[in-house]
N, C-alpha and C. Protein backbone atom coordinates (compact mmCIF):
# COMPACT_ATOMS: atom_id res chain seq x y z
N UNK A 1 83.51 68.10 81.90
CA UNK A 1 84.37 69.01 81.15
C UNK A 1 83.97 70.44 81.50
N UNK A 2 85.09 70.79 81.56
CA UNK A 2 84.45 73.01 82.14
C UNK A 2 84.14 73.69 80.51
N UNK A 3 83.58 74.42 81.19
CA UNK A 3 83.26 75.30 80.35
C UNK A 3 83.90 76.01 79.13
N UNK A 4 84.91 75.88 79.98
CA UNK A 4 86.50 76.81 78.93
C UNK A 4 86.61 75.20 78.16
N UNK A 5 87.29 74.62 78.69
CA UNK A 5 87.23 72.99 77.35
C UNK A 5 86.22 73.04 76.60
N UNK A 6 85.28 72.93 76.57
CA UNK A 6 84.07 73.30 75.71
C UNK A 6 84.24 74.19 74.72
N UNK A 7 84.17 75.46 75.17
CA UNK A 7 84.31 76.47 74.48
C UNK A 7 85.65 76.34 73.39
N UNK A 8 86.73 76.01 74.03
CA UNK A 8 87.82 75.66 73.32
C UNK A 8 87.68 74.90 72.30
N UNK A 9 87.06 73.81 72.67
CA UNK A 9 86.76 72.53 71.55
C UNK A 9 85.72 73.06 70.53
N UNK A 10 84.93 73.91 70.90
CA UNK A 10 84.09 74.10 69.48
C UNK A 10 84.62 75.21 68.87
N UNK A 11 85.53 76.36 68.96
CA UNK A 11 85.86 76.98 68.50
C UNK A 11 87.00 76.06 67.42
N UNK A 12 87.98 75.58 68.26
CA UNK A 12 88.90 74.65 67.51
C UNK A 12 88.15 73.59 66.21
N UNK A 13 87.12 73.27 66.35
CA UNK A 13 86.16 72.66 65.30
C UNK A 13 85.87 73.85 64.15
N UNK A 14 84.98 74.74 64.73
CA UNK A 14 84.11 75.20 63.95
C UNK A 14 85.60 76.34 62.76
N UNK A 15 86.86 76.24 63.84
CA UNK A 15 87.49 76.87 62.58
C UNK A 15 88.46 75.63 61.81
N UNK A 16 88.42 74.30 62.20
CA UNK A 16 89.22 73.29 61.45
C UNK A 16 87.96 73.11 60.00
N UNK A 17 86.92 72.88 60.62
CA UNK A 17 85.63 72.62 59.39
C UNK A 17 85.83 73.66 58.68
N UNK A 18 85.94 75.01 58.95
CA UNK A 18 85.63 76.10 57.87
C UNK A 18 86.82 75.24 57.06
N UNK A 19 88.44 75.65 57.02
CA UNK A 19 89.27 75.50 56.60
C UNK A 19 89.23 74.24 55.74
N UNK A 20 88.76 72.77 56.65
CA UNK A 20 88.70 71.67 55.54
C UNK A 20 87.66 71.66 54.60
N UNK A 21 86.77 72.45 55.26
CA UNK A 21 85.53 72.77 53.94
C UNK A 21 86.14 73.82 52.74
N UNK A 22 86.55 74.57 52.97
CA UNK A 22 87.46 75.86 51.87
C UNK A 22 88.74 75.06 51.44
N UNK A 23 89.43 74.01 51.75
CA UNK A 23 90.51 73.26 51.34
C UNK A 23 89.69 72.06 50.55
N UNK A 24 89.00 71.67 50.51
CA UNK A 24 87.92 70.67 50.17
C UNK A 24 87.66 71.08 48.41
N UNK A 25 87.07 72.73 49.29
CA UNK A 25 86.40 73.23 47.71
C UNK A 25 87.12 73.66 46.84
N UNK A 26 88.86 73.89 47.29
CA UNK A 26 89.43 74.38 46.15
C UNK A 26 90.13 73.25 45.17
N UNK A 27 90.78 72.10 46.27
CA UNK A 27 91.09 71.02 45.71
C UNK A 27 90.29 70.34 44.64
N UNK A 28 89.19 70.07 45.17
CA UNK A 28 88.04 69.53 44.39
C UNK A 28 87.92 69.99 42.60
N UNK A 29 88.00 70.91 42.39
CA UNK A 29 88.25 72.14 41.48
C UNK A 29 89.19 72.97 41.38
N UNK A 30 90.60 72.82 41.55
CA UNK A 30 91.49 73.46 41.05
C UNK A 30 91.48 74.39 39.88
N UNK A 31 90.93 73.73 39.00
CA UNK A 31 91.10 75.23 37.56
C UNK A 31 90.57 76.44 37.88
N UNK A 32 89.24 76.11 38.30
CA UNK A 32 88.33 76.83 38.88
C UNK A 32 89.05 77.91 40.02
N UNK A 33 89.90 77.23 40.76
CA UNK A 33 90.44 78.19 42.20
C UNK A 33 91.44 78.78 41.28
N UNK A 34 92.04 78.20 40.51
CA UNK A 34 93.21 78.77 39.33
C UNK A 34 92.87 79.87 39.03
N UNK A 35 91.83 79.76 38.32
CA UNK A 35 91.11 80.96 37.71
C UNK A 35 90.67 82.11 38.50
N UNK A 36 90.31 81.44 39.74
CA UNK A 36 89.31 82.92 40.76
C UNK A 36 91.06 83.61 40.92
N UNK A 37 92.20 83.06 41.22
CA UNK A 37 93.05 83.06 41.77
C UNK A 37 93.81 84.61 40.87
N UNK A 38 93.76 84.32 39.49
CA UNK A 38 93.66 85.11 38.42
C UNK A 38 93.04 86.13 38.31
N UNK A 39 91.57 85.97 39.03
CA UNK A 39 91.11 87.53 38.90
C UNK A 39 91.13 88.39 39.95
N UNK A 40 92.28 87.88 40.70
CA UNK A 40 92.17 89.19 41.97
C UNK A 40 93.28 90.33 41.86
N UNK A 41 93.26 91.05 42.80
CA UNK A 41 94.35 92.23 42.18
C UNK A 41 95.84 92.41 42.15
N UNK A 42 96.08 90.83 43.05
CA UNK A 42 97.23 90.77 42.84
C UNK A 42 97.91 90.00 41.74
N UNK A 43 99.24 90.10 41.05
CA UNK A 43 99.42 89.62 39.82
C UNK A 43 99.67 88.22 39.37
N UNK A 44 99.37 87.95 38.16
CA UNK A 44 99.13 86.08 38.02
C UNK A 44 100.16 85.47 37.80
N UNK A 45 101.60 86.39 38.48
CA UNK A 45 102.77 85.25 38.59
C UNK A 45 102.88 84.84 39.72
N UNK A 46 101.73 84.74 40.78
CA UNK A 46 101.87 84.30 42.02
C UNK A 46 101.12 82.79 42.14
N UNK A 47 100.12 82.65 41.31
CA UNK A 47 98.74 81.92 40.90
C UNK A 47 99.11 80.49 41.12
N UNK A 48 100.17 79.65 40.22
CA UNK A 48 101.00 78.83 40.56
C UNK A 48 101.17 78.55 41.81
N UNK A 49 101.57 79.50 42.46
CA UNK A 49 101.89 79.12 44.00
C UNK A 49 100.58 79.22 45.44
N UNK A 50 100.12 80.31 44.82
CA UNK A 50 98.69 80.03 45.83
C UNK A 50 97.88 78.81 45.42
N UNK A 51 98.08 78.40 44.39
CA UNK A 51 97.16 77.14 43.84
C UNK A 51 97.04 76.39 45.06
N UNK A 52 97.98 75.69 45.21
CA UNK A 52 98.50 74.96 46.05
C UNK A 52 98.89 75.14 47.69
N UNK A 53 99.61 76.22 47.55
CA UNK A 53 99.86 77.00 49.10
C UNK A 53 98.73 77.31 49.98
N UNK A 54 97.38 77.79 49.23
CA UNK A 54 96.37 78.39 50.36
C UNK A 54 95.37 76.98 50.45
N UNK A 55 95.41 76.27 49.59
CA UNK A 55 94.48 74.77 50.04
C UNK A 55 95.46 73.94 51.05
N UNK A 56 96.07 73.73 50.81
CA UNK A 56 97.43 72.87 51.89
C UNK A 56 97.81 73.64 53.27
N UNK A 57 98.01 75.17 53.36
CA UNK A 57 97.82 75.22 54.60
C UNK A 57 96.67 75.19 55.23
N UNK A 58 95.74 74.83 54.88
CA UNK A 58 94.59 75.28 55.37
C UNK A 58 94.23 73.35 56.00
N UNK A 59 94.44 72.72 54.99
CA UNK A 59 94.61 71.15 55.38
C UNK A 59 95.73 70.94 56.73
N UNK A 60 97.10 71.91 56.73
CA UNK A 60 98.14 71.55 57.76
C UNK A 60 97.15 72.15 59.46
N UNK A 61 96.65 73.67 58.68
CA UNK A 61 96.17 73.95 59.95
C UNK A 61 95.01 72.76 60.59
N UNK A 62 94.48 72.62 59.92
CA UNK A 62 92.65 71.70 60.05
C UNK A 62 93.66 70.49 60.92
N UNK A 63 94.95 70.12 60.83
CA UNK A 63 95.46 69.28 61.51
C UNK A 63 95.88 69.83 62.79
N UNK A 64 96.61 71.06 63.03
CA UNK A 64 96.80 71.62 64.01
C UNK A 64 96.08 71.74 64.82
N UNK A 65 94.84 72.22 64.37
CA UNK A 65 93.74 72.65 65.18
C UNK A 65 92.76 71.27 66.08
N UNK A 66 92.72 70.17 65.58
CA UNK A 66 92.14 68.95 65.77
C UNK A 66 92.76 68.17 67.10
N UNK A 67 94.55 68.71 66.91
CA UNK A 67 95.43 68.21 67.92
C UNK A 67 95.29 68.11 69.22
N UNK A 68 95.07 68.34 69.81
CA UNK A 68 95.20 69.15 71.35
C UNK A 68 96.41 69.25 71.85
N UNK A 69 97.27 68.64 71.78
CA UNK A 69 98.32 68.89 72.24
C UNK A 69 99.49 70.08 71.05
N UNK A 70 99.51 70.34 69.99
CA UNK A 70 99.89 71.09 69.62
C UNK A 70 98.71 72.24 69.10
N UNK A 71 97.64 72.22 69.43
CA UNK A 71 96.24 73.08 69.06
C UNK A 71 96.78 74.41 69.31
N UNK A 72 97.66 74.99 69.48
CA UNK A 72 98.21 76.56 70.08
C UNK A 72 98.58 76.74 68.87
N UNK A 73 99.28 75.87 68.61
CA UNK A 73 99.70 76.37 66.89
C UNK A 73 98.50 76.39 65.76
N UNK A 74 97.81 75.81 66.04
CA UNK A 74 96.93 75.24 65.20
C UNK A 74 96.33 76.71 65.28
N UNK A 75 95.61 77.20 66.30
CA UNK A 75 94.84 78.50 66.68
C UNK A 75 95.96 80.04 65.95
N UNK A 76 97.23 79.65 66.21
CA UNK A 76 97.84 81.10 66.08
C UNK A 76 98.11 81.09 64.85
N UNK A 77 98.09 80.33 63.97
CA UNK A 77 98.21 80.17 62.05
C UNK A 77 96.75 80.50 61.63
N UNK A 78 95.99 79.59 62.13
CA UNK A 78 94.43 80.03 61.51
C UNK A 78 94.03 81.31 61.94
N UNK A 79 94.52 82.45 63.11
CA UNK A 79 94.09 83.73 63.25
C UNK A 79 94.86 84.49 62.93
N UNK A 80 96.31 84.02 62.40
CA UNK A 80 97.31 85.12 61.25
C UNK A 80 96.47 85.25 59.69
N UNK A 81 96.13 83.71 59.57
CA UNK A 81 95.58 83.23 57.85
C UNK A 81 94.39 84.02 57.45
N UNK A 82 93.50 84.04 58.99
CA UNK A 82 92.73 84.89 58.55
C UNK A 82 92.38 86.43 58.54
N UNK A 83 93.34 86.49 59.75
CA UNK A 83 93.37 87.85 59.64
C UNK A 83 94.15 88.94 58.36
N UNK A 84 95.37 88.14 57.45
CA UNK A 84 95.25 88.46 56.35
C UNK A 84 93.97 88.38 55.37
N UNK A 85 93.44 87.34 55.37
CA UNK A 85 92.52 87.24 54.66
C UNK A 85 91.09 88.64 54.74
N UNK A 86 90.91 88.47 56.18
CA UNK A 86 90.04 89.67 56.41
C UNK A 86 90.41 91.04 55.93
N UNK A 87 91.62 91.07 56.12
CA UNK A 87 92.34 92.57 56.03
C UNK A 87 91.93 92.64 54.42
N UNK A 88 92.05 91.80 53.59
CA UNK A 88 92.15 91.53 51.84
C UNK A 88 91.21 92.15 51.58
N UNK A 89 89.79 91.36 52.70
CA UNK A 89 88.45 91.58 52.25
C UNK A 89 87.72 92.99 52.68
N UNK A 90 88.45 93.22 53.45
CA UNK A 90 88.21 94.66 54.00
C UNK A 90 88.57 96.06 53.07
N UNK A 91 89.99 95.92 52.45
CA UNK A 91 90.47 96.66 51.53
C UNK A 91 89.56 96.21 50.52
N UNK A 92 89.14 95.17 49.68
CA UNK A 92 88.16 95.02 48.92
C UNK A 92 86.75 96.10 49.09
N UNK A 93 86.34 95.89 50.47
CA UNK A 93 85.32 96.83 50.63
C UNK A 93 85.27 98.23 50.74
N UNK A 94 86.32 98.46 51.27
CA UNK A 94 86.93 100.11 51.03
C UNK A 94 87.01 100.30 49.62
N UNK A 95 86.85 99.89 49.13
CA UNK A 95 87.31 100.31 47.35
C UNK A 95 88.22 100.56 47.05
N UNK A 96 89.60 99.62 47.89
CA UNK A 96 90.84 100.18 47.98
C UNK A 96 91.27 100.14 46.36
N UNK A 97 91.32 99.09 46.12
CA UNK A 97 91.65 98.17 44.95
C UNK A 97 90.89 99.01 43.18
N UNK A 98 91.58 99.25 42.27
CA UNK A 98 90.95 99.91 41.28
C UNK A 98 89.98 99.02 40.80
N UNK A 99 89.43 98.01 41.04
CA UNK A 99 88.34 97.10 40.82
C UNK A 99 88.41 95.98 41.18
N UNK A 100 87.14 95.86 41.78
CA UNK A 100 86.43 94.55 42.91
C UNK A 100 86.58 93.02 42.05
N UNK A 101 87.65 92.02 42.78
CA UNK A 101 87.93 90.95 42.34
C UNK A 101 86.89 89.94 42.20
N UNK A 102 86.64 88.66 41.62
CA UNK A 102 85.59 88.28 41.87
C UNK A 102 85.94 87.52 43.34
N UNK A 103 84.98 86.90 43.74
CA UNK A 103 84.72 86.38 45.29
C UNK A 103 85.46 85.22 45.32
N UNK A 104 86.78 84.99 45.87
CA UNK A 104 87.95 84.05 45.67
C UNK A 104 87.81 82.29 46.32
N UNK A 105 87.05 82.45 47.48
CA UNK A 105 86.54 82.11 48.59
C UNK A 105 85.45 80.96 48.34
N UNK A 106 85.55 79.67 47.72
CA UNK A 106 84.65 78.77 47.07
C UNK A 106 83.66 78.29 48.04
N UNK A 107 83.88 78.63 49.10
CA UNK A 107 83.18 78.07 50.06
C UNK A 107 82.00 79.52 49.83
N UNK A 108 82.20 80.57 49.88
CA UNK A 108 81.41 82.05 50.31
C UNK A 108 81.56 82.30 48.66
N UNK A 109 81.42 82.12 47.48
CA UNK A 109 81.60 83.09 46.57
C UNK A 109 80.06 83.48 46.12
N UNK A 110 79.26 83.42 46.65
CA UNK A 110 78.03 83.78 46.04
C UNK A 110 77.52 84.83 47.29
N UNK A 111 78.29 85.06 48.05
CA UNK A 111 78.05 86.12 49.14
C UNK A 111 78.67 87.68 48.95
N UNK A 112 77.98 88.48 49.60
CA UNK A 112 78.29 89.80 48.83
C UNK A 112 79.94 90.19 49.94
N UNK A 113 80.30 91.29 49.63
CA UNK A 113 81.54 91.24 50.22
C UNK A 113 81.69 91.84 51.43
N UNK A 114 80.48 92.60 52.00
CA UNK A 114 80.49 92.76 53.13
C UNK A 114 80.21 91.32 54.29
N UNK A 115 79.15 90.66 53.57
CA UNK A 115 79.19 89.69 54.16
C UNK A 115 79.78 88.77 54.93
N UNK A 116 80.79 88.77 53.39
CA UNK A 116 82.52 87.99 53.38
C UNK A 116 83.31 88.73 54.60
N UNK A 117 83.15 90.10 54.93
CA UNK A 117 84.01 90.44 55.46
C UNK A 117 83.31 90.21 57.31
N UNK A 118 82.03 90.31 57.23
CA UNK A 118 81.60 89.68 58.66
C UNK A 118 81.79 88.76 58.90
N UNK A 119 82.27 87.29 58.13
CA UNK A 119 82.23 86.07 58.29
C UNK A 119 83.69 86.39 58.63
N UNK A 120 84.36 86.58 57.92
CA UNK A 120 86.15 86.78 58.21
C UNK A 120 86.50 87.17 59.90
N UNK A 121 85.63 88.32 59.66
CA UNK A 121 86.05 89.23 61.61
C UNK A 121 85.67 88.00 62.62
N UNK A 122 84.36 87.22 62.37
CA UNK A 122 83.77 86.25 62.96
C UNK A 122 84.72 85.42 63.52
N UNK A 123 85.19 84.80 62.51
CA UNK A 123 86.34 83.81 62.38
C UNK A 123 87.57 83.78 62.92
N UNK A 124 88.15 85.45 62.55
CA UNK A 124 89.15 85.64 63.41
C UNK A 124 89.69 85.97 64.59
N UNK A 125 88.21 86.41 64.78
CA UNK A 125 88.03 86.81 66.06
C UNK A 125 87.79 85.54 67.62
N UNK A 126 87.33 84.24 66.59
CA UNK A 126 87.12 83.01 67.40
C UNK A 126 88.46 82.41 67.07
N UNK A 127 89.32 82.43 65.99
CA UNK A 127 90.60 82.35 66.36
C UNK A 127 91.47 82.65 67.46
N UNK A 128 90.93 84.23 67.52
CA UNK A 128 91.72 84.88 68.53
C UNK A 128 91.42 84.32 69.92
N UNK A 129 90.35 84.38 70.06
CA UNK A 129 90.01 84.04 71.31
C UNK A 129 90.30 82.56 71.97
N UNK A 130 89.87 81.95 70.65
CA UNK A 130 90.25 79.94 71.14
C UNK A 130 92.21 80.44 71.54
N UNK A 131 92.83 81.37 70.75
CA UNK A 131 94.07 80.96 70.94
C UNK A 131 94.50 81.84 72.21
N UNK A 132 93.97 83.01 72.57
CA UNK A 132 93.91 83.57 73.81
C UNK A 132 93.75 82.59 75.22
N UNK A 133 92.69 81.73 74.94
CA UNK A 133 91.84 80.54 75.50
C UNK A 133 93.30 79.45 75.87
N UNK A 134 93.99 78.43 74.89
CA UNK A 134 94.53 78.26 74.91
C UNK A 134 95.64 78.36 75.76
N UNK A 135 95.86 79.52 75.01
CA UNK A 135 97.36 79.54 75.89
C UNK A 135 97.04 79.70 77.68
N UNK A 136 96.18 80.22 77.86
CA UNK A 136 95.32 80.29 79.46
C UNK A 136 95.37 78.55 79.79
N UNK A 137 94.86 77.72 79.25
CA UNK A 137 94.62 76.20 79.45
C UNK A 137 96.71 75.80 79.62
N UNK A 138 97.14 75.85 78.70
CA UNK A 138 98.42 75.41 78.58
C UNK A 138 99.40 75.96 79.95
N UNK A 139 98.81 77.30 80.26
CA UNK A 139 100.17 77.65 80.98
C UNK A 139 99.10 77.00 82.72
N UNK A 140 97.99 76.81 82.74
CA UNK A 140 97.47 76.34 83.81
C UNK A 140 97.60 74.92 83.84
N UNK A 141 97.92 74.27 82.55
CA UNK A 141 98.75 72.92 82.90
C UNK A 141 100.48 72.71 82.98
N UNK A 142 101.09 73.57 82.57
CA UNK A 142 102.53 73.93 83.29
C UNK A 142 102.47 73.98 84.25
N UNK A 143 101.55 75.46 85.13
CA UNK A 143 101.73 75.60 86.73
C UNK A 143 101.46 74.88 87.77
N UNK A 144 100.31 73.45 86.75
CA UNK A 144 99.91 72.56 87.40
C UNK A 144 100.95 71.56 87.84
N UNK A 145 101.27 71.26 86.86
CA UNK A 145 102.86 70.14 86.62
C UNK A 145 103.70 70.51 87.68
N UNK A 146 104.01 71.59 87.51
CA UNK A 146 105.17 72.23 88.12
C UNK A 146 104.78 71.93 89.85
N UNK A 147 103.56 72.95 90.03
CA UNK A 147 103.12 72.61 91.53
C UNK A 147 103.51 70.98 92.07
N UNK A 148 102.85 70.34 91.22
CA UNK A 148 103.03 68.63 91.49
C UNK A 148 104.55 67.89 91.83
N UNK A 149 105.11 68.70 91.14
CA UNK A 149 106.88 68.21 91.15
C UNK A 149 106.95 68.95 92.01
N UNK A 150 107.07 70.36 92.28
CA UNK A 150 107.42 70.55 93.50
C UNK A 150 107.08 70.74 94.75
N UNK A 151 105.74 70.16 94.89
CA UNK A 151 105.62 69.41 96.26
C UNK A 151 106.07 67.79 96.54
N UNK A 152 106.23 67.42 95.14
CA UNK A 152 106.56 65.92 95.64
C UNK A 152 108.22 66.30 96.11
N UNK A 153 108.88 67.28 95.06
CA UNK A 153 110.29 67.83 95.93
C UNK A 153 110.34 68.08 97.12
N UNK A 154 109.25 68.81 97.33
CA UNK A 154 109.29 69.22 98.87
C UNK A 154 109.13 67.57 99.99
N UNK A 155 108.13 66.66 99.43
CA UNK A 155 107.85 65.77 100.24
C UNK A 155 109.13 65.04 100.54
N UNK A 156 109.81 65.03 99.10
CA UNK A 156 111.26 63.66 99.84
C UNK A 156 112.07 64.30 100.31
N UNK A 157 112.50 65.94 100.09
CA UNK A 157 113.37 66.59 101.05
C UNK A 157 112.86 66.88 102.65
N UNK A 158 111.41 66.69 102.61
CA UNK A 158 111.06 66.47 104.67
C UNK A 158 111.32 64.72 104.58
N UNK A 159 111.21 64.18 104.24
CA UNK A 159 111.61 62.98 104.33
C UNK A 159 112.96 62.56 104.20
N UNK A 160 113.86 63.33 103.64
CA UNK A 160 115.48 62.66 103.96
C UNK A 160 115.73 63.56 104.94
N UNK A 161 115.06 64.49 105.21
CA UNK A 161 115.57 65.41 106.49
C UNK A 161 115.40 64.77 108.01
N UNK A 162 113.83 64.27 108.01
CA UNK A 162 113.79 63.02 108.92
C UNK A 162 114.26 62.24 109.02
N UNK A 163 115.07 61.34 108.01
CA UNK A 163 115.75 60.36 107.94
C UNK A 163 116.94 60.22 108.77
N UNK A 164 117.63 61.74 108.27
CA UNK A 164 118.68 62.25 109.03
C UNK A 164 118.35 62.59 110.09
N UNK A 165 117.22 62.95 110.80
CA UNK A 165 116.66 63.31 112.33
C UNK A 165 116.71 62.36 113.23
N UNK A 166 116.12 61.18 112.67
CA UNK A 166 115.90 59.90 113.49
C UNK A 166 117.38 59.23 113.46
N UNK A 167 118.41 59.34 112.52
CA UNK A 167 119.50 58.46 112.66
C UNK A 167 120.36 59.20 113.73
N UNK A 168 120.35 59.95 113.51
CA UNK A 168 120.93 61.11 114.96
C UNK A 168 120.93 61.15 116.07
């Protein structure tokens, strides 16, 4: 296996585990994610719907990402997901927000928020790259394909051309 497969494959892991580990911990404890969900700065008629919405995509991605054959998707959702997420945690640290939410993040909530926000860049940044990565692997198995068909095109068109040479 090269190097780039490698690299690909543990990035594609190490961000399906984060996600089924943070989908894990909210499911597991719902009231609990209910509640963190409640104290952040955005308002608690949304709460209902992230309940559910940010553990489940995070389960759809952990599937994407595992795939290989649709893993492009898998990579370009988990480095949108988190790069909102980072951006959240970043404005958190700026002091954007008129007061600091508690730590939403069941997997990281006992971590301070800069922390949170190095783990985030980390993450998204191996997003970025597995999906940068990716798409490099994918379009070098297109050009591969392609090459293959069209030399075998090329082979039966010298071969009916001979065909026609010799009947002549």
């Amino acid at each position: 296996m090269k190097i780039k497969q490698w690299i690909l494959e543990i990035s594609a892991y190490l961000a399906a585990l984060l996600f089924l580990y943070t989908a894990a911990s909210k499911l597991a404890d719902l009231a609990k994610f209910q509640h963190q969900l409640n104290n952040q700065v955005f308002g608690n008629q949304y709460t209902p719907f992230l309940t559910y919405a940010i553990p489940l995509s995070e389960l759809a991605v952990t599937i994407l990402l595992v795939w290989p054959k649709i893993r492009v998707y898998g990579f370009a959702v988990f480095t949108c997901m988190m790069a909102a997420f980072t951006l959240y945690v970043a404005l958190v640290t700026a002091n954007y927000f008129d007061r600091i939410p508690c730590g939403c993040a069941t997997a990281f909530e006992h971590l301070s928020w800069s922390w949170h926000l190095a783990i985030n860049i980390f993450f998204t940044l191996l997003g970025g790259g597995g999906l940068i990565l990716q798409l490099i692997e994918n379009k070098t198995r297109v050009q591969a394909g392609a090459s293959k068909y069209s030399l075998r095109e090329d082979q039966e068109k010298a071969e009916n051309l001979q065909k026609r040479v010799s009947t002549s």
